[in-house]
C-alpha atoms as a PDB file:
ATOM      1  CA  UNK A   1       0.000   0.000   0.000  1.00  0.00           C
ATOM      2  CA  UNK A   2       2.581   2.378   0.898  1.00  0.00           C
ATOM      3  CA  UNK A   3       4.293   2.053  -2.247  1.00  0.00           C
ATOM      4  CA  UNK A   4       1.536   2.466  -4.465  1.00  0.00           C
ATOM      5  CA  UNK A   5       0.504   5.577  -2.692  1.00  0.00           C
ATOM      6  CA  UNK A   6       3.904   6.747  -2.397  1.00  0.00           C
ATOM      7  CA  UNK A   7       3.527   6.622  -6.622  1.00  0.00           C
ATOM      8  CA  UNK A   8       0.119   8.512  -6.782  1.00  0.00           C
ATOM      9  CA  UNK A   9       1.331  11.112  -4.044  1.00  0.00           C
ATOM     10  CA  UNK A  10       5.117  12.161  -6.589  1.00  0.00           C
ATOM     11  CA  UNK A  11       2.372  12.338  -9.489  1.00  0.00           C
ATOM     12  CA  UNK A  12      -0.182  14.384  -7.021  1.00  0.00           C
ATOM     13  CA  UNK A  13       2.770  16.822  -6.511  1.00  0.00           C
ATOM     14  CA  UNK A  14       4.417  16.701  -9.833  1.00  0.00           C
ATOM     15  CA  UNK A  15       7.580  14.871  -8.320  1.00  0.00           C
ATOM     16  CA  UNK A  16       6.599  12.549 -10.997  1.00  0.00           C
ATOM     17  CA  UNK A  17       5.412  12.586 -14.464  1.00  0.00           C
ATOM     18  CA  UNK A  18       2.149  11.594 -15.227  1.00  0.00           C
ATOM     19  CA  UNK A  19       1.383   8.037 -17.130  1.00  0.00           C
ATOM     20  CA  UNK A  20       1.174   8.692 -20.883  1.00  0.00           C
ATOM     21  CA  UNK A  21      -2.190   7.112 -20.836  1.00  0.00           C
ATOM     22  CA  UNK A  22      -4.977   9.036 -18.672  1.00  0.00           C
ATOM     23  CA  UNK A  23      -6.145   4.925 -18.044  1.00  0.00           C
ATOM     24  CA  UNK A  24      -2.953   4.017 -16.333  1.00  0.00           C
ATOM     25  CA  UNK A  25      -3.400   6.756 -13.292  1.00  0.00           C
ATOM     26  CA  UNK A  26      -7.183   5.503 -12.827  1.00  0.00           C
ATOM     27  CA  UNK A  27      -5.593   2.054 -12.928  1.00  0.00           C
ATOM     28  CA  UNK A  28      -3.445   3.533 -10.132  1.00  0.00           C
ATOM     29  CA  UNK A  29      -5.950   4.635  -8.091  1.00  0.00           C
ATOM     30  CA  UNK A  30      -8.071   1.510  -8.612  1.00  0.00           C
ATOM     31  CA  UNK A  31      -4.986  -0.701  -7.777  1.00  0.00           C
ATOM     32  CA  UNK A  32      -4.515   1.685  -4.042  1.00  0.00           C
ATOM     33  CA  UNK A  33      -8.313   1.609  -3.856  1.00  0.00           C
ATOM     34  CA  UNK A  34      -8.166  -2.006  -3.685  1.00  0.00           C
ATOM     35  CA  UNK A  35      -5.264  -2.349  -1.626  1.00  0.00           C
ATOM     36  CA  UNK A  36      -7.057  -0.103   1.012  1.00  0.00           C
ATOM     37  CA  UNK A  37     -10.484  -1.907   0.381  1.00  0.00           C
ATOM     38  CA  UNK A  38      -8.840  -5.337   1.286  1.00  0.00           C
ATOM     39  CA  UNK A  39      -7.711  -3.833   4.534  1.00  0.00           C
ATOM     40  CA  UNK A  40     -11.056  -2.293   5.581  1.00  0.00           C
ATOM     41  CA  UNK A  41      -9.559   1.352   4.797  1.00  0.00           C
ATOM     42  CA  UNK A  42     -13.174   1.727   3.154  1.00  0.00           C
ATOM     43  CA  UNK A  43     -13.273   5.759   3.284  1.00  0.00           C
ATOM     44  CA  UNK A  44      -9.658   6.093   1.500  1.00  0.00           C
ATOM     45  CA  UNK A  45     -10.798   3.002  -1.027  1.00  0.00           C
ATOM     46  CA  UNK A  46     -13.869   5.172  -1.883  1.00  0.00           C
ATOM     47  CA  UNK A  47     -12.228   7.824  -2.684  1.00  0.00           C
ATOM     48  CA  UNK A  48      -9.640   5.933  -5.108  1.00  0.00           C
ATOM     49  CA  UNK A  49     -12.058   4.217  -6.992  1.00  0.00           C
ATOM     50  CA  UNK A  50     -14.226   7.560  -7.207  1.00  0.00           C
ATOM     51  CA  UNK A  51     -10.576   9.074  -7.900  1.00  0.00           C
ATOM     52  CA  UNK A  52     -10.213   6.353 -10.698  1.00  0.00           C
ATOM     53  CA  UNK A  53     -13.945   6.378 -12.030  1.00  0.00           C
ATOM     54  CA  UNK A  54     -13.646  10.083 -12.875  1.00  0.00           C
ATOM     55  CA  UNK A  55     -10.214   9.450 -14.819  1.00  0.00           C
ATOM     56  CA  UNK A  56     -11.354   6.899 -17.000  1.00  0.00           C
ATOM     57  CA  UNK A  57     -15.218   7.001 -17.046  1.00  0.00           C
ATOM     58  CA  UNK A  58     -15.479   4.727 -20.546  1.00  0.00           C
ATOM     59  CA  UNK A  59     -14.133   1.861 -18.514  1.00  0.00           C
ATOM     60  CA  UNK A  60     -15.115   1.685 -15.067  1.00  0.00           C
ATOM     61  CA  UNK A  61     -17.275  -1.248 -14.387  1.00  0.00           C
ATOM     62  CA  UNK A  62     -14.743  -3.032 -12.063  1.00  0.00           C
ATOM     63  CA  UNK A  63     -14.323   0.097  -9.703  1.00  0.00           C
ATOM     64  CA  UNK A  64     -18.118   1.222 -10.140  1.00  0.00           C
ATOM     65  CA  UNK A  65     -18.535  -2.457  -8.750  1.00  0.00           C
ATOM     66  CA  UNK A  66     -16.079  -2.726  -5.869  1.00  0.00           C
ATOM     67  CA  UNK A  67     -17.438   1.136  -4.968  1.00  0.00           C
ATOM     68  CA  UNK A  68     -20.628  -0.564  -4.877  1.00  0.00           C
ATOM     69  CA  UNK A  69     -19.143  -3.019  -2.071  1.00  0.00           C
ATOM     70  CA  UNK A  70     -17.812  -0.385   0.052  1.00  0.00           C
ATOM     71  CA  UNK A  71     -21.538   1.344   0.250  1.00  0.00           C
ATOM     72  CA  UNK A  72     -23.498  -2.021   0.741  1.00  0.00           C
ATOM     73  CA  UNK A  73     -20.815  -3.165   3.541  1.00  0.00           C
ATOM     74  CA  UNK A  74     -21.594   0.522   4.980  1.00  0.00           C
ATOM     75  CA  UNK A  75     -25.455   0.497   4.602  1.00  0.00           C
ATOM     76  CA  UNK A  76     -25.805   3.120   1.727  1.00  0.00           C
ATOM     77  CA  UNK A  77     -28.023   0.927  -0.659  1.00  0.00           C
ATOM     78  CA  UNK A  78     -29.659   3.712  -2.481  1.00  0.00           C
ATOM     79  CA  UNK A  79     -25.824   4.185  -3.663  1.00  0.00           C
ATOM     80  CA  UNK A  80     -24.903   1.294  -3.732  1.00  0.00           C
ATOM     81  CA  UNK A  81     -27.373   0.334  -6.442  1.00  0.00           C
ATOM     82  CA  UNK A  82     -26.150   3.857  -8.235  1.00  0.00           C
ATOM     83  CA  UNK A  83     -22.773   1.799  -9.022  1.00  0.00           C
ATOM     84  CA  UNK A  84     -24.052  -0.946  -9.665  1.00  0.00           C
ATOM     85  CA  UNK A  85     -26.769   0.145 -12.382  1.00  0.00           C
ATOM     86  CA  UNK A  86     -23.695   2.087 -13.695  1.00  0.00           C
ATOM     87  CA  UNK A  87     -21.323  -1.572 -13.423  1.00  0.00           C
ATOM     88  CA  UNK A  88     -24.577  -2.987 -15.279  1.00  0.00           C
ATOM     89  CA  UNK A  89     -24.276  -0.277 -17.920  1.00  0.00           C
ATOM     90  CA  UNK A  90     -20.895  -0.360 -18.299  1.00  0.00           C
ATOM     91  CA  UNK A  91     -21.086  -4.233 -18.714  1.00  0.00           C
ATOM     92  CA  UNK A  92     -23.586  -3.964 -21.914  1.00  0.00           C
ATOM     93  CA  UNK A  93     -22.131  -1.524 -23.572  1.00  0.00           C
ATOM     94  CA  UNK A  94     -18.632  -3.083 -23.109  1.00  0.00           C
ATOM     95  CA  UNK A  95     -20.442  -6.427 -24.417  1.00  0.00           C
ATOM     96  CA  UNK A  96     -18.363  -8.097 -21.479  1.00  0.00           C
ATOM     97  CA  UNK A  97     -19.021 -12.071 -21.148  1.00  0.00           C
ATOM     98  CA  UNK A  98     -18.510 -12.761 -17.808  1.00  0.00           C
ATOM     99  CA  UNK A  99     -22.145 -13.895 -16.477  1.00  0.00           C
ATOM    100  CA  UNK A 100     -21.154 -14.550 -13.050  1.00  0.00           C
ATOM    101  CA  UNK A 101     -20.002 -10.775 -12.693  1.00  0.00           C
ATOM    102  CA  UNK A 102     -23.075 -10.042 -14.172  1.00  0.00           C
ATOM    103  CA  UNK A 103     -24.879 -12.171 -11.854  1.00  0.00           C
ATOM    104  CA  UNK A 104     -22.862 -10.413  -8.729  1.00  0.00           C
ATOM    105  CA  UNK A 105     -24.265  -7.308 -10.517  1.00  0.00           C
ATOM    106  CA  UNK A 106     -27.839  -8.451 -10.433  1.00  0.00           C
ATOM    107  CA  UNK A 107     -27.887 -10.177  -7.199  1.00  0.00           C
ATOM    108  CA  UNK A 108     -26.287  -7.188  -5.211  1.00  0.00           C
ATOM    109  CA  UNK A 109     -28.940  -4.978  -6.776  1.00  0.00           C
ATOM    110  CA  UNK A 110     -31.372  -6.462  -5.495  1.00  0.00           C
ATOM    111  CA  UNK A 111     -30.195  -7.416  -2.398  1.00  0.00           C
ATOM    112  CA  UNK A 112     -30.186  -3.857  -2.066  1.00  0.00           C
ATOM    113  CA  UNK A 113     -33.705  -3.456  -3.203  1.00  0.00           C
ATOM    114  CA  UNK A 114     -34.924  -5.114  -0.257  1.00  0.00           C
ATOM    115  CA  UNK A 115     -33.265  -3.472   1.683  1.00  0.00           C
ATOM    116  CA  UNK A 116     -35.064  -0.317   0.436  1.00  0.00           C
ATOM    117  CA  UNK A 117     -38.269  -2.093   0.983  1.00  0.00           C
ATOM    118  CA  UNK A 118     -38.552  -1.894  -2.996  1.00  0.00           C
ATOM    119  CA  UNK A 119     -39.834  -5.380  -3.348  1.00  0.00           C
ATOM    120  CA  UNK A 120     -41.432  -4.982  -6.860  1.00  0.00           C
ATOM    121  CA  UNK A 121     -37.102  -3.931  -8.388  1.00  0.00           C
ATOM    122  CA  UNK A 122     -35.712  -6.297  -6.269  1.00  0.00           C
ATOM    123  CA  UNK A 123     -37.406  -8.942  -7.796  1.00  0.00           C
ATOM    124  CA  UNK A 124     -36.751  -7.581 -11.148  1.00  0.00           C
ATOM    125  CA  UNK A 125     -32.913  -7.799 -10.308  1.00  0.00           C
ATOM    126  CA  UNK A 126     -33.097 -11.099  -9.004  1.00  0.00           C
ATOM    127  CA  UNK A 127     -35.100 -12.230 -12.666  1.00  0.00           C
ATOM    128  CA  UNK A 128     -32.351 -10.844 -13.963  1.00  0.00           C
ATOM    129  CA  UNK A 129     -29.717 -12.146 -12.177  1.00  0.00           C
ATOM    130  CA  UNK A 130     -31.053 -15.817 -12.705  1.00  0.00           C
ATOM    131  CA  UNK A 131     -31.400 -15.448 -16.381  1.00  0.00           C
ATOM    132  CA  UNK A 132     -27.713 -14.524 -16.462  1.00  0.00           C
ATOM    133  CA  UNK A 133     -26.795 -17.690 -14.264  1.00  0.00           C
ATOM    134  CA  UNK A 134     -28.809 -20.199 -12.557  1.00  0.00           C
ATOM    135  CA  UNK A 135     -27.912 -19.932  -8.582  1.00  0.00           C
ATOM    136  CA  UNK A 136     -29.564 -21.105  -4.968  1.00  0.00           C
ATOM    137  CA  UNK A 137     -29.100 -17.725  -3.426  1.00  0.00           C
ATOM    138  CA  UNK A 138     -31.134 -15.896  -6.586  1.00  0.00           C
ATOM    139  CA  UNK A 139     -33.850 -18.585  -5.987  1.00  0.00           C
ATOM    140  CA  UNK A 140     -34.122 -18.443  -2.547  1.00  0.00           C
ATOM    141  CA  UNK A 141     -34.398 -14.884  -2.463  1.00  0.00           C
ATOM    142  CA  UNK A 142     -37.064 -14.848  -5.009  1.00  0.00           C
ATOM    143  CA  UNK A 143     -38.696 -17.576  -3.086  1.00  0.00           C
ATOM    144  CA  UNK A 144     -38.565 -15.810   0.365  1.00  0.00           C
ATOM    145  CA  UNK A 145     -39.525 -12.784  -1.548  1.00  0.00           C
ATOM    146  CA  UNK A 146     -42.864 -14.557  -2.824  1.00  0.00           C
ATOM    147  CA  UNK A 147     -44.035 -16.006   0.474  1.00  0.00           C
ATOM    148  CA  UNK A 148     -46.209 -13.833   1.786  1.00  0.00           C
ATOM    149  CA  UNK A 149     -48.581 -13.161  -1.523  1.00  0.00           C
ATOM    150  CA  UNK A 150     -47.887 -16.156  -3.967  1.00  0.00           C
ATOM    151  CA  UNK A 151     -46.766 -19.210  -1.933  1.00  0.00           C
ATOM    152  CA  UNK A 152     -46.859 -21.552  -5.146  1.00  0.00           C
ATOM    153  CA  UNK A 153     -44.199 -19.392  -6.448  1.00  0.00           C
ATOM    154  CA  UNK A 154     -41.866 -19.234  -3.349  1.00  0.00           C
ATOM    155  CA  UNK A 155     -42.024 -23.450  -3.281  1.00  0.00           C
ATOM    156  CA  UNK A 156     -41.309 -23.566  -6.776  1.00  0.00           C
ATOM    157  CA  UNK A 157     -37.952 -21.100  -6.202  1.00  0.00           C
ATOM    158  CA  UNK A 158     -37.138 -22.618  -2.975  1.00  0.00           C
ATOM    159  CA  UNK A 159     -37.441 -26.449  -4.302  1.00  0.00           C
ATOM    160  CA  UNK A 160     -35.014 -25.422  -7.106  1.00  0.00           C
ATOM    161  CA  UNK A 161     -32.828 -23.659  -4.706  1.00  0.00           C
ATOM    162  CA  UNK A 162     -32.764 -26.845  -2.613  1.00  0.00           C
ATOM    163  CA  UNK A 163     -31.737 -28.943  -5.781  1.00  0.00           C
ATOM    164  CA  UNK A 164     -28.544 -26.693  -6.415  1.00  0.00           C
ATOM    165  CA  UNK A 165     -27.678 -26.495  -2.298  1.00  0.00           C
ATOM    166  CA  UNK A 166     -29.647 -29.327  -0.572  1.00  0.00           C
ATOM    167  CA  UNK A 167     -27.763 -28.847   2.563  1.00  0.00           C
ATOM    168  CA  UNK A 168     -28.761 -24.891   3.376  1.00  0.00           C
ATOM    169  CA  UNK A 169     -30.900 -24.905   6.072  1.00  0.00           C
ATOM    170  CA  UNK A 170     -32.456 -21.835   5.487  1.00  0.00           C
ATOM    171  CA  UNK A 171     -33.721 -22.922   2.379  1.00  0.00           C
ATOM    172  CA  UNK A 172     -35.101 -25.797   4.383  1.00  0.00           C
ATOM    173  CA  UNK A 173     -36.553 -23.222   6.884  1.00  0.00           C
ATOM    174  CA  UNK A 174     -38.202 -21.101   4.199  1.00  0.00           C
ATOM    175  CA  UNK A 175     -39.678 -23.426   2.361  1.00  0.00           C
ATOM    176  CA  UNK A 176     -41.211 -25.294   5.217  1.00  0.00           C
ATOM    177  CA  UNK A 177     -42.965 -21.571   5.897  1.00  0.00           C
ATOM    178  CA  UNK A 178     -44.064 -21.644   2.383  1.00  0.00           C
ATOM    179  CA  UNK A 179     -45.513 -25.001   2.660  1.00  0.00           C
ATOM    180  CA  UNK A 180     -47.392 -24.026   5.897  1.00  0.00           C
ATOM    181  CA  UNK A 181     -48.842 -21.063   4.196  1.00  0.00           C
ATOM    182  CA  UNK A 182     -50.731 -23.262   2.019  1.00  0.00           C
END
């Protein structure tokens, strides 16, 4: 960490010239931001990847992402899903083809949702997280998410959930409620 920051400081003060390519300095403050972020230095991580988003703003779904992290691990969901609709954009328009980030992307979204007591986008994230990759956690939540008006639904997610991790209890848990709705 120190060295990397020691880099970005000399360019900060001119000790040191700045990287031919505007991309290499956000890469440099992405790089610090994530060195900070994996030590819980979430403030100072912030502020590199916002550092890092503003440099290179074509190609920023990575940091848009991990800034996404930093306000869901901090409780700021309505910002949270900010980055992440701008990760999502990002993603498209960069035609990436990496579902499971795009899952991540999806899944965090509407994680956050809930949160928010927006039940109506978060399932609309979760549909679209499981049509980018098929996963227990996306099917549980929809399931849990379906209990209390259409119990047929929530059995239906929470049985599938319970094929892909048959050893979650709260998968057993929630679907027992469902079944003792009906």
């Amino acid at each position: 960490i120190t060295d990397a920051c020691h880099s970005l400081f000399q360019i900060r003060s001119w000790e040191q010239e700045l990287p031919a390519q505007i991309g290499e300095l956000a890469t440099k403050y992405a790089t610090v931001g994530q060195l900070l972020h994996a030590y819980s230095f979430l403030d100072q991580a912030a502020i590199c990847y916002r550092n890092a988003i503003l440099l290179d703003p074509d190609d920023n779904l990575s940091w848009n992402y991990l800034l996404s992290q930093i306000y869901l691990t901090t409780n700021e969901k309505a910002t949270a899903i900010k980055h992440l609709k701008e990760s999502e954009r990002v993603y498209l328009l960069l035609e990436k083809k990496t579902p499971d980030l795009l899952h991540a992307i999806y899944y965090y979204m509407g994680d956050a949702y809930l949160s928010l007591n927006q039940p109506e986008k978060a399932k609309q994230a979760f549909e679209k997280a499981l049509r980018s990759r098929n996963s227990a956690i996306v099917h549980w939540s929809l399931g849990k998410l379906a209990l209390p008006t259409d119990p047929d639904a929530s059995i239906e997610h929470l049985q599938n959930a319970l094929k892909l991790n048959p050893n979650a209890r709260n998968i057993h848990y929630s679907l027992m409620m469902a079944y003792s709705k009906i």
